[in-house]
C-alpha atoms as a PDB file:
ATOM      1  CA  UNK A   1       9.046 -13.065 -23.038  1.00  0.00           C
ATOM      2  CA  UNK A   2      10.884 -10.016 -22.370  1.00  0.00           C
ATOM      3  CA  UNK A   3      12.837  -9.281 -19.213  1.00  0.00           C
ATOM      4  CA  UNK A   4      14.211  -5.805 -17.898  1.00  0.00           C
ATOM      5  CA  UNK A   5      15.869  -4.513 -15.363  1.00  0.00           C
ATOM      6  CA  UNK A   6      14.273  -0.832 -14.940  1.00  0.00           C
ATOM      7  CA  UNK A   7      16.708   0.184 -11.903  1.00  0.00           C
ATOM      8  CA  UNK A   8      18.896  -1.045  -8.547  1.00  0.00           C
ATOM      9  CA  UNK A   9      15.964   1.107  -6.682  1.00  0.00           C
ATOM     10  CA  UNK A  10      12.365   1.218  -6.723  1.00  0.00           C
ATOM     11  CA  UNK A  11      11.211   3.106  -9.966  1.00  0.00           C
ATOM     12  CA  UNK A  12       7.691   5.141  -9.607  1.00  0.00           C
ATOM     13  CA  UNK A  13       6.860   3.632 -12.938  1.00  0.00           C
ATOM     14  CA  UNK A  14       4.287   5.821 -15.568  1.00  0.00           C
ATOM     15  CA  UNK A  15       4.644   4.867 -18.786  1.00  0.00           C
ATOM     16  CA  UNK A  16       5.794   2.132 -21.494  1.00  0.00           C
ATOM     17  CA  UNK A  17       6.508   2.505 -25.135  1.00  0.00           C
ATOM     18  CA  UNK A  18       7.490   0.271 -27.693  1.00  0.00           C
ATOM     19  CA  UNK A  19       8.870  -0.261 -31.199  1.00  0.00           C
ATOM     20  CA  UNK A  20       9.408  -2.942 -33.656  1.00  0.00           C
ATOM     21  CA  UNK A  21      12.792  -4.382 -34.739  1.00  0.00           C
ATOM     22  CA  UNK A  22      14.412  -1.820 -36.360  1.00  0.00           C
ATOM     23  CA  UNK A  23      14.313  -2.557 -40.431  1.00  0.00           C
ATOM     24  CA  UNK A  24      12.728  -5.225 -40.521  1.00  0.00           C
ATOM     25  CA  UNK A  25       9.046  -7.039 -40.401  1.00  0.00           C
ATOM     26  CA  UNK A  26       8.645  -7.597 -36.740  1.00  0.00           C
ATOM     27  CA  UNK A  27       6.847  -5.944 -34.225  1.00  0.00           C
ATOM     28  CA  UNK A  28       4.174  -7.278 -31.563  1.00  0.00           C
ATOM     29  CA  UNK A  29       0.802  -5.938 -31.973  1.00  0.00           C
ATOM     30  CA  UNK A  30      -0.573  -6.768 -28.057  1.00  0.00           C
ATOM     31  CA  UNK A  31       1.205  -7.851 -25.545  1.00  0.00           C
ATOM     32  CA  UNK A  32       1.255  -8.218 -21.342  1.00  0.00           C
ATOM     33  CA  UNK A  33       2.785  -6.069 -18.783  1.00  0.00           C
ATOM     34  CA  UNK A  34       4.537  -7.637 -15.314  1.00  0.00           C
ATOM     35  CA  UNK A  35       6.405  -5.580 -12.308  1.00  0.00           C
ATOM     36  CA  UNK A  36       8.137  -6.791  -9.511  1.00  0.00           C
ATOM     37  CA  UNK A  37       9.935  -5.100  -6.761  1.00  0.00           C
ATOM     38  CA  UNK A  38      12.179  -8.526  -6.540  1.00  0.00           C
ATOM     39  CA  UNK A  39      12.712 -10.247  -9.525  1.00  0.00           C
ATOM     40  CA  UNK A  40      11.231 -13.395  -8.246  1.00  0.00           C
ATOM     41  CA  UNK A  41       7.394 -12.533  -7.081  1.00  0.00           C
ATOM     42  CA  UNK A  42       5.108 -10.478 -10.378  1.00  0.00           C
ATOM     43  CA  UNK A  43       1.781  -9.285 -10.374  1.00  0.00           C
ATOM     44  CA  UNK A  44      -0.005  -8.612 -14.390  1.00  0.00           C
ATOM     45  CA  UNK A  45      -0.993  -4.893 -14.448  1.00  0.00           C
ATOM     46  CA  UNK A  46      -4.618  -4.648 -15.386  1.00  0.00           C
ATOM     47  CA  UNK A  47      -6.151  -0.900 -16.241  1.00  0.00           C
ATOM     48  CA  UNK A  48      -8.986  -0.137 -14.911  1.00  0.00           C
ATOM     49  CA  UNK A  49     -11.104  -1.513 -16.760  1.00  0.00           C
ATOM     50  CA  UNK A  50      -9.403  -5.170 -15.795  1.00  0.00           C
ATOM     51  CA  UNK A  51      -8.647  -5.761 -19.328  1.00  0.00           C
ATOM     52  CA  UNK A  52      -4.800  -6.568 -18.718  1.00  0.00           C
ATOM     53  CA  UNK A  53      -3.633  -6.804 -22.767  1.00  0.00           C
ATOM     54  CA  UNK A  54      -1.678  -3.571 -23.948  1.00  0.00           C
ATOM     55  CA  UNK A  55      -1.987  -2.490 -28.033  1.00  0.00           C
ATOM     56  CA  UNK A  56       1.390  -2.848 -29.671  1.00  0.00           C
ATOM     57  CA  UNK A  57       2.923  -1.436 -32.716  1.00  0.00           C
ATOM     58  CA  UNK A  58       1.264  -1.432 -36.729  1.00  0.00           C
ATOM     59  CA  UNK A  59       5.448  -1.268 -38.334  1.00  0.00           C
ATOM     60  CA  UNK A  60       8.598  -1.704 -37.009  1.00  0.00           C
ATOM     61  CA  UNK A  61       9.231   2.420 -36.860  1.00  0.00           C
ATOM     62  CA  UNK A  62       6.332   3.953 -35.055  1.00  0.00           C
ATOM     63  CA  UNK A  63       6.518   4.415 -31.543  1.00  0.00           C
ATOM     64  CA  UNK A  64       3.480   3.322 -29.685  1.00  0.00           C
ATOM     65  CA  UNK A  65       3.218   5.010 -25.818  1.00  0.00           C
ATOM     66  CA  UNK A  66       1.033   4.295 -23.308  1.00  0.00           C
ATOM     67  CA  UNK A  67       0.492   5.849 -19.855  1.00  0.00           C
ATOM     68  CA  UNK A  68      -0.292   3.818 -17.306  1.00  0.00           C
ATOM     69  CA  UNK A  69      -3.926   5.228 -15.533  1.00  0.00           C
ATOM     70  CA  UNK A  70      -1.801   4.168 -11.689  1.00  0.00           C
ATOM     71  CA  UNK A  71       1.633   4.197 -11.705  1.00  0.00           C
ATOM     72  CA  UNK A  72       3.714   1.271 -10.110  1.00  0.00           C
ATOM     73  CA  UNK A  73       6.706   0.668  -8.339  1.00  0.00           C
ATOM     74  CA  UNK A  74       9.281  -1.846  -9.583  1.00  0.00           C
ATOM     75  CA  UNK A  75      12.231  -2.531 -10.249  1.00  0.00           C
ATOM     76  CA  UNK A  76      11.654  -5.018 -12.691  1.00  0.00           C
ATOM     77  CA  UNK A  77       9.475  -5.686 -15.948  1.00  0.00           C
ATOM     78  CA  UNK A  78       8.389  -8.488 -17.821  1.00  0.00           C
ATOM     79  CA  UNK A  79       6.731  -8.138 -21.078  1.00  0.00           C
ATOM     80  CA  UNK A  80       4.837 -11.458 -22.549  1.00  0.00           C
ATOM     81  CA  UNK A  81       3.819 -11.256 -26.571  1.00  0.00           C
ATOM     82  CA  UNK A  82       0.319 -11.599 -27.727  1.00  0.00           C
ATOM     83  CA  UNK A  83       0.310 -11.475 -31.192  1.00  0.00           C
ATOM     84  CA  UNK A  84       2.783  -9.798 -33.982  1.00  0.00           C
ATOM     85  CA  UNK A  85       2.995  -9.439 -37.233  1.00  0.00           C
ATOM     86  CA  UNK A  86       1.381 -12.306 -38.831  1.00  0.00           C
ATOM     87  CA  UNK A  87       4.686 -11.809 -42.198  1.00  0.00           C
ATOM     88  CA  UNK A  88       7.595 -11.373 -39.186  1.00  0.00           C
ATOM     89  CA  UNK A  89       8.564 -12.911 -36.094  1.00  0.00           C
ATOM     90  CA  UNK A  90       8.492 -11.250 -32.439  1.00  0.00           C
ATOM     91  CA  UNK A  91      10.055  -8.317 -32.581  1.00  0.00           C
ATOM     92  CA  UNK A  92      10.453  -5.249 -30.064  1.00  0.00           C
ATOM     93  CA  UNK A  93      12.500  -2.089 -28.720  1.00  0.00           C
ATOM     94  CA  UNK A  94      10.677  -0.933 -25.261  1.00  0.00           C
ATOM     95  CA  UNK A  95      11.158   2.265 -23.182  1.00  0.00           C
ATOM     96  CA  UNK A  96       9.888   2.945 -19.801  1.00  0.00           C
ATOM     97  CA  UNK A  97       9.017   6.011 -18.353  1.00  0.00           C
ATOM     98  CA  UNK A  98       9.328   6.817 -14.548  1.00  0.00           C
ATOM     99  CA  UNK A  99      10.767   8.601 -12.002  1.00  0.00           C
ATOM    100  CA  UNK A 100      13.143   7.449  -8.481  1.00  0.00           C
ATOM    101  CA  UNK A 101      10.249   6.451  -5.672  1.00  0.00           C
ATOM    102  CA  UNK A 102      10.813   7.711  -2.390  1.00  0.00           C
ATOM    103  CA  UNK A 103      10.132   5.477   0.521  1.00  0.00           C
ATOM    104  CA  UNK A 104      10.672   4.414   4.049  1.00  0.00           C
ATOM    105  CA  UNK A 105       9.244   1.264   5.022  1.00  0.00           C
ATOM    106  CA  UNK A 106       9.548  -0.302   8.608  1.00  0.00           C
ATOM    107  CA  UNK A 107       8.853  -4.363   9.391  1.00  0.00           C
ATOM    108  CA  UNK A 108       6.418  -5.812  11.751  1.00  0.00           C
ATOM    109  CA  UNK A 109       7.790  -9.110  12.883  1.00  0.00           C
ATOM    110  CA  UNK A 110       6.101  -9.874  16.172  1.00  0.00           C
ATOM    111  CA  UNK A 111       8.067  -7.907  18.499  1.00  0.00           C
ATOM    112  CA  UNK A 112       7.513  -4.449  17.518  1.00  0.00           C
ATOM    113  CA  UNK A 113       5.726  -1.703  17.651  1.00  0.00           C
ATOM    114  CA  UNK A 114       5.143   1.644  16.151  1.00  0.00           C
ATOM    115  CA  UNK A 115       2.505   3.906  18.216  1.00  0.00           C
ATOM    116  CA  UNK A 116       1.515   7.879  17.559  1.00  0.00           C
ATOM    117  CA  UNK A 117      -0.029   9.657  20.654  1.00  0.00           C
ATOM    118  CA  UNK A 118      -1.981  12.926  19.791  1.00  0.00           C
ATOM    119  CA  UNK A 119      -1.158  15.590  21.733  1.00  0.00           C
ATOM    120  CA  UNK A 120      -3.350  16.460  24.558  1.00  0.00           C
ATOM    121  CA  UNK A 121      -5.766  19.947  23.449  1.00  0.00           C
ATOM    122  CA  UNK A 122      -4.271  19.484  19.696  1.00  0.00           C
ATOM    123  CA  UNK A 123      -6.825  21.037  18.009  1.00  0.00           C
ATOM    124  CA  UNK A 124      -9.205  18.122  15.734  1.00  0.00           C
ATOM    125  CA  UNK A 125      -9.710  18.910  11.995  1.00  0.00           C
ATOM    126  CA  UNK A 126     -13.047  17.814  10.115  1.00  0.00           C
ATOM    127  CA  UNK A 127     -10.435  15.749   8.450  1.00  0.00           C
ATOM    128  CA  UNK A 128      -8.148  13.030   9.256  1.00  0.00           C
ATOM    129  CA  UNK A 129      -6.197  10.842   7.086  1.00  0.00           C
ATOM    130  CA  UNK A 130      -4.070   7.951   7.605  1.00  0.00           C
ATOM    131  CA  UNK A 131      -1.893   6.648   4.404  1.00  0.00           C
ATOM    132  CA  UNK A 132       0.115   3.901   3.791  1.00  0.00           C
ATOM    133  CA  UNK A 133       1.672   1.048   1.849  1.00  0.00           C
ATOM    134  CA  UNK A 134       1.325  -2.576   3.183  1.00  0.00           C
ATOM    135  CA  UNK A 135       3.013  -6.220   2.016  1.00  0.00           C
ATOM    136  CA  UNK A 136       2.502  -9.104   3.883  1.00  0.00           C
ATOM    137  CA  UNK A 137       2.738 -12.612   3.527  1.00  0.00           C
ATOM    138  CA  UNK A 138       0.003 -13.581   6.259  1.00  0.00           C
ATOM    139  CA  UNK A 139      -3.803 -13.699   5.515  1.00  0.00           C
ATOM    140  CA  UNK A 140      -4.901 -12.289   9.079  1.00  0.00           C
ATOM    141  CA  UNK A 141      -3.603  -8.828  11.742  1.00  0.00           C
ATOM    142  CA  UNK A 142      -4.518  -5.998  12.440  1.00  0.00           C
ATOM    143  CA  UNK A 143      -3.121  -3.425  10.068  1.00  0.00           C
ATOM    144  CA  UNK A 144      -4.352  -0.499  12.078  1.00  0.00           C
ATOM    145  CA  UNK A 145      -5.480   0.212  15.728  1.00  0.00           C
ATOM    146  CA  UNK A 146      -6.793   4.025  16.808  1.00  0.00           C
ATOM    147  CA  UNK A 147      -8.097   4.392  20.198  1.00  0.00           C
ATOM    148  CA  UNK A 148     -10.282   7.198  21.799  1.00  0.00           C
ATOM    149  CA  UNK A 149     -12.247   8.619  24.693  1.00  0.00           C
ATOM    150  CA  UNK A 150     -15.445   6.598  25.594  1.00  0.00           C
ATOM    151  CA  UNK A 151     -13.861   3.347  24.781  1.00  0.00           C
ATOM    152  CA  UNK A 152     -14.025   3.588  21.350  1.00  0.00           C
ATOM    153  CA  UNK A 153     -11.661   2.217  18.871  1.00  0.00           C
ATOM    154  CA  UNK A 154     -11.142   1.701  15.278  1.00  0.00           C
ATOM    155  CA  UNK A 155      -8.806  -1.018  13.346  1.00  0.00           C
ATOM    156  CA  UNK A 156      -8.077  -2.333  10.269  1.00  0.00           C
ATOM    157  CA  UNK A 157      -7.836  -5.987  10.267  1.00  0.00           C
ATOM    158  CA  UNK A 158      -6.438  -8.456   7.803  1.00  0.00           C
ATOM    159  CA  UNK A 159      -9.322 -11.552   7.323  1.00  0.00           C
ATOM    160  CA  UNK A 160      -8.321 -14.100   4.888  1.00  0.00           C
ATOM    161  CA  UNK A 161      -6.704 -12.047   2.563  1.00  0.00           C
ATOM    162  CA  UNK A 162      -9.496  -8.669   2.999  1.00  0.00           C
ATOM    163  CA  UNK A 163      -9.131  -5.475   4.663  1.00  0.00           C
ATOM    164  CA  UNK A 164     -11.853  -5.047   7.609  1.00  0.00           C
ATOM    165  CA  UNK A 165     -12.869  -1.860   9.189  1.00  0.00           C
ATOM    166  CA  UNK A 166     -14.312  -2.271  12.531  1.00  0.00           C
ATOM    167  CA  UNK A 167     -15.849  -0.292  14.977  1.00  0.00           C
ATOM    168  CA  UNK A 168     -15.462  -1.319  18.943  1.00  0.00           C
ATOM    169  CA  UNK A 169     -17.197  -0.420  22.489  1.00  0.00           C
ATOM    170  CA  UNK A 170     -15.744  -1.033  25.097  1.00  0.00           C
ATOM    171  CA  UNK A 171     -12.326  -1.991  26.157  1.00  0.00           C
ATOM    172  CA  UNK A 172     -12.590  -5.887  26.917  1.00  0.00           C
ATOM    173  CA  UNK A 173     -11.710  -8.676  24.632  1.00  0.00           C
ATOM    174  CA  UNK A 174     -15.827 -10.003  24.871  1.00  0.00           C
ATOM    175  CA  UNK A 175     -16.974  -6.575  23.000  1.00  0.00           C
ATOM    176  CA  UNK A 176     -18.474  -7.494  19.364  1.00  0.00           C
ATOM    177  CA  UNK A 177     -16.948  -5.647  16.485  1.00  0.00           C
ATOM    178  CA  UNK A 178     -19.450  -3.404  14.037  1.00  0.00           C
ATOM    179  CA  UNK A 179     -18.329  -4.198  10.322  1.00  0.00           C
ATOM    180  CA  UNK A 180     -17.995  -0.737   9.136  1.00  0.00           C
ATOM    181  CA  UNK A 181     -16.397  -1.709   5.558  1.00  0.00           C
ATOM    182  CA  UNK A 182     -14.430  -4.893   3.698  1.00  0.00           C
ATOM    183  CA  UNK A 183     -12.767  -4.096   0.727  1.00  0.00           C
ATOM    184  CA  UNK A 184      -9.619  -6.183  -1.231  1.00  0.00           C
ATOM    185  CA  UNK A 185      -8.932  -9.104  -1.386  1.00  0.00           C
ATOM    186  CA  UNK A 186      -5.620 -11.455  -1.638  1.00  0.00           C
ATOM    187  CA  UNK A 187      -3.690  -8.824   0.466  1.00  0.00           C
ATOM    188  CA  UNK A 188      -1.126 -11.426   1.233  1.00  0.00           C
ATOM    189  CA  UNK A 189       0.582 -12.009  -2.037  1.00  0.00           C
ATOM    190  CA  UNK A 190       3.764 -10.510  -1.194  1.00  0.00           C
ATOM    191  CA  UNK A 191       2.666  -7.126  -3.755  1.00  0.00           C
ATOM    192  CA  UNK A 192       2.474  -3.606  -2.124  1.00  0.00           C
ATOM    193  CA  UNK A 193      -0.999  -2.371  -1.877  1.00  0.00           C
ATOM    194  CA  UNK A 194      -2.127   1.201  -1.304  1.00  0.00           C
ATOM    195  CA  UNK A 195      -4.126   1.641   1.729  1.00  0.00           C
ATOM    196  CA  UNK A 196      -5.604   5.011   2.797  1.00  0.00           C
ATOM    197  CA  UNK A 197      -8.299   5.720   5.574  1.00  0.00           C
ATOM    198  CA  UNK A 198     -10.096   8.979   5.609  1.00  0.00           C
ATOM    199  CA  UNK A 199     -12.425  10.837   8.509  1.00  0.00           C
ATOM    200  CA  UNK A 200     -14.143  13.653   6.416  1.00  0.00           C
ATOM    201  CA  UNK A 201     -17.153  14.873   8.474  1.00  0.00           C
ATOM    202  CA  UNK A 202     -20.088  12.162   9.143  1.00  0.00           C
ATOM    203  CA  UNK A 203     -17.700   9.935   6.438  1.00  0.00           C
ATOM    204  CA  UNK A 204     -15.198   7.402   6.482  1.00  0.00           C
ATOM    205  CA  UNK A 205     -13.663   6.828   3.050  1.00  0.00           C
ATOM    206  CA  UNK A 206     -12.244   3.206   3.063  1.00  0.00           C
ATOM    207  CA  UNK A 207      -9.553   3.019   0.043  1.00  0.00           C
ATOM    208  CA  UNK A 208      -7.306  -0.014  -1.080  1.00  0.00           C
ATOM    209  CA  UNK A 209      -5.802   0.003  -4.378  1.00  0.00           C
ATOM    210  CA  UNK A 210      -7.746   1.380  -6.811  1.00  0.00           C
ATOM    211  CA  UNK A 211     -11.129   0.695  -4.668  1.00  0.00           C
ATOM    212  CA  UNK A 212     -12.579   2.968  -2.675  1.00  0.00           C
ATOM    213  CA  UNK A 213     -16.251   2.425   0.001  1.00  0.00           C
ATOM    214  CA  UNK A 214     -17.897   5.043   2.035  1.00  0.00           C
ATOM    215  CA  UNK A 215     -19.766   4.412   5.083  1.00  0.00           C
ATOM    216  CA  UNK A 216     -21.503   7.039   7.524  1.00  0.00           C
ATOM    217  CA  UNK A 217     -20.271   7.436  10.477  1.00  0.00           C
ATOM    218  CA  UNK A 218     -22.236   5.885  13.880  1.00  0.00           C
ATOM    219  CA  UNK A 219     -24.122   8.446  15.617  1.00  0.00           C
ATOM    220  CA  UNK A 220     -22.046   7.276  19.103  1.00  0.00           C
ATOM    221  CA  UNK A 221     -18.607   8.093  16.610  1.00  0.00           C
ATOM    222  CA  UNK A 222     -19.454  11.100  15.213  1.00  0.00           C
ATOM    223  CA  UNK A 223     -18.073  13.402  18.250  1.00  0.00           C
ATOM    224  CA  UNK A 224     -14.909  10.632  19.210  1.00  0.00           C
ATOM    225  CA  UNK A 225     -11.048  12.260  19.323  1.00  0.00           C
ATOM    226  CA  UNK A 226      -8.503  10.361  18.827  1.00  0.00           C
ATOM    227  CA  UNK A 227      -5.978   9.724  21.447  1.00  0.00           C
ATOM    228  CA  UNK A 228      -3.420   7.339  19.692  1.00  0.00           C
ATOM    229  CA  UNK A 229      -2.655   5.685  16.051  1.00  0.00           C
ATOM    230  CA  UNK A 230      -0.696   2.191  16.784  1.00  0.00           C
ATOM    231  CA  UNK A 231       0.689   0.067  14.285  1.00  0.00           C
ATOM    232  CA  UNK A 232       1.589  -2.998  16.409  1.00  0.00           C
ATOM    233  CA  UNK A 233       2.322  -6.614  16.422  1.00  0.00           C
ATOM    234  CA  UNK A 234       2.022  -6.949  20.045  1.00  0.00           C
ATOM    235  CA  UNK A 235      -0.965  -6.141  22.552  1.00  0.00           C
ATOM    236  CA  UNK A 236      -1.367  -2.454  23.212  1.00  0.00           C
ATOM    237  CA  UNK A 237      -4.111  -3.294  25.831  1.00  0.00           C
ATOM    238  CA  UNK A 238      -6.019  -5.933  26.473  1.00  0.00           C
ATOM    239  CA  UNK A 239      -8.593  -5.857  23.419  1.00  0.00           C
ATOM    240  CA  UNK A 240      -6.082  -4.997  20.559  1.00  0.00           C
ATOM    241  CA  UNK A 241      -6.701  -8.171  18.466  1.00  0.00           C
ATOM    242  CA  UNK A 242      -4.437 -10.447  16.344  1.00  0.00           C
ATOM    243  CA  UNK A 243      -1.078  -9.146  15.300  1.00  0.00           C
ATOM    244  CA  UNK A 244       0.370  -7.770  11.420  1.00  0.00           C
ATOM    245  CA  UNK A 245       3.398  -9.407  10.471  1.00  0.00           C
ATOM    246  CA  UNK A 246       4.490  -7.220   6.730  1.00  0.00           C
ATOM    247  CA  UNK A 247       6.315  -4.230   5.628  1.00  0.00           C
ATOM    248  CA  UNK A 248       4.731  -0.888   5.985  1.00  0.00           C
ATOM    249  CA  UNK A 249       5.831   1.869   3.723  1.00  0.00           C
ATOM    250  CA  UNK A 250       5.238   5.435   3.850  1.00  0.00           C
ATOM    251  CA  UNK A 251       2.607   6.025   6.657  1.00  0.00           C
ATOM    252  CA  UNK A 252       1.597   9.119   6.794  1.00  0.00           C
ATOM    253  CA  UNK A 253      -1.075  10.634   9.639  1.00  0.00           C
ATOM    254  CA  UNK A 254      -2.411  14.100   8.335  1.00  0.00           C
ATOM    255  CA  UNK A 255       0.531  14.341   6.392  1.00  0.00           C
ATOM    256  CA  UNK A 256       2.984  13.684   9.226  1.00  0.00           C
ATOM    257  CA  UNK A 257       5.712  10.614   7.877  1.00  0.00           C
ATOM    258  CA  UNK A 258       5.477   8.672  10.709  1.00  0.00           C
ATOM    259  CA  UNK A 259       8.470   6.249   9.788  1.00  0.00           C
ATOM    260  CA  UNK A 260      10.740   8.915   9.476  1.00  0.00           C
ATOM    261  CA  UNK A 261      10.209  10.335  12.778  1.00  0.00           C
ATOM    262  CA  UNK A 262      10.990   7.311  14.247  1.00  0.00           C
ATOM    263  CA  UNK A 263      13.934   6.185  12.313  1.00  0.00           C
ATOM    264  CA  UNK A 264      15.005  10.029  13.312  1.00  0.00           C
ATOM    265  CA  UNK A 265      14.603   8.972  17.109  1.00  0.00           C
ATOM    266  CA  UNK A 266      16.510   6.033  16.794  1.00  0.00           C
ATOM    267  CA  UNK A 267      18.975   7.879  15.419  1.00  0.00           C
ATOM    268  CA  UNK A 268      19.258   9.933  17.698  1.00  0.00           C
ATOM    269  CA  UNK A 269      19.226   7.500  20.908  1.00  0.00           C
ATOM    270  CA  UNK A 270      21.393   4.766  19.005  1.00  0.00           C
ATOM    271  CA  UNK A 271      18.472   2.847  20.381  1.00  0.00           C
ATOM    272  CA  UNK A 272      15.775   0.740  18.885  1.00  0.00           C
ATOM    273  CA  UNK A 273      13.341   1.380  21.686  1.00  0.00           C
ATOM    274  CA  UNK A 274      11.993   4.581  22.087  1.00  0.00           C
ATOM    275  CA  UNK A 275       9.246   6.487  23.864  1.00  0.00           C
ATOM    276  CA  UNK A 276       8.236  10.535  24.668  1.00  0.00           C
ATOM    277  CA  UNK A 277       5.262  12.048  25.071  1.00  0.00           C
ATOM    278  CA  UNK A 278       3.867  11.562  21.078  1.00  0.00           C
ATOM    279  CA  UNK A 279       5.570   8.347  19.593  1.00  0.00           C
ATOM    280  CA  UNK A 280       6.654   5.362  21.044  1.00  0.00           C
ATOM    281  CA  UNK A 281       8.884   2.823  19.031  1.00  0.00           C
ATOM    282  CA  UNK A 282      10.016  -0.640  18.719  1.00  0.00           C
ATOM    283  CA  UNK A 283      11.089  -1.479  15.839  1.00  0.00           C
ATOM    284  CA  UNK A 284      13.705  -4.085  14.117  1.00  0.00           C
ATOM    285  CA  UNK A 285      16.048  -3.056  11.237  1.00  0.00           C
ATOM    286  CA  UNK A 286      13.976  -1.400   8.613  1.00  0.00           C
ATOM    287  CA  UNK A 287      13.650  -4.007   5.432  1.00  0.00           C
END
């Protein structure tokens, strides 16, 4: 096993090449591929194709590249033989490609909150899009809760380890979700994972990770405006179900960084409670 420190920072990792010892009779011909953003917690990289082992090297002097299909972010790499040169021993000189990852990430702990209100006669697009990053240690919360005229609303929930898209009516705690979409699973191991929810005409596009569902939109959904985006760990109203307890990083709505507005508001009011007319904040020390 192999063990590398790529950088102090997060690393957008994109590619990984390797050599054989130099003069000599050992290289690896396959081998494994692990990140971690902590040194202590790794996840295998798998192409798409789930097939996780990466070719290595045919002599100790070629250099053997490969570009990862998604990139990563780490900090950290571990690199597990397979198999080498049957006439030499394990042998290896590895390079890794990438580039510094930008990011702002916020926690959820249970007493915070982090809500977006549109403003009133902001004119609606025939697409929406809501991006972000999630890690969590706990199986169950909602990730996501929009709200709209009618009473309408649409969340993202954490179930046992999946990603739910639901569909309400009605603004009581009694009213029956509609199971728009479930895709993931294992959410809660502590790993990013790329989350993005898009309203493109009579679609919603459902992505997480490298998986992506479509589902039609309801007929009573179809003309809904959004009035506010919440990412909360305590009741908004009444309905808003269980709370998200995780790191969100880089949440974007239409484009707009979300986190950075608010860290730029408490900045501003040396506060970390904040509210105007669009965004109200309550947030603890960003982790």
């Amino acid at each position: 096993m192999f063990f590398l420190l790529l950088s102090p920072q997060e690393l957008e990792l994109t590619a990984v090449a390797t050599q054989g010892r130099y003069g000599s009779s050992d290289w690896l011909t396959s081998y494994l591929l692990m990140f971690s953003d902590t040194g202590h917690n790794w996840q295998q990289y798998r192409q798409e194709d789930s097939i996780g082992a990466f070719p290595g090297n045919s002599n100790a002097d070629s250099v053997v590249q490969y570009k990862l299909q998604q990139p990563v972010i780490a900090r950290f790499l571990r690199l597990f033989p397979l198999d080498w040169n049957p006439i030499g021993r394990i042998g290896l000189r590895l390079e890794a490609y990438g580039c510094p990852h930008t990011s702002d990430v916020v926690s959820l702990d249970g007493s915070s909150s982090l809500v977006y209100r549109l403003s009133p006669g902001l004119r609606r697009t025939s697409k929406e899009v809501v991006s972000l990053n999630l890690k969590t240690l706990r199986n169950s919360g909602t990730l996501l809760h929009a709200e709209g005229w009618g009473g309408l609303s649409l969340s993202l929930e954490l179930e046992r380890g999946k990603l739910l898209l639901l569909l309400r009516q009605g603004g009581t705690s009694s009213s029956e979700p509609r199971r728009l979409a479930s895709l993931g699973s294992l959410l809660d191991d502590q790993h990013w994972h790329r989350v993005v929810l898009e309203r493109q005409s009579a679609h919603l596009n459902l992505t997480v990770d490298k998986h992506t569902e479509t589902v039609q939109i309801p007929a009573e959904f179809s003309h809904w405006d959004i009035e506010q985006v919440g990412w909360i760990t305590l009741p908004l109203h009444r309905h808003t179900p269980m709370d998200f307890h995780g790191c969100l990083e880089n949440l974007l709505y239409n484009d707009l960084n979300l986190i950075e507005q608010a860290k730029h508001l408490i900045q501003e009011t040396n506060t970390s409670f904040i509210q105007n007319a669009n965004v109200r904040v309550c947030l603890p020390d960003c982790q």
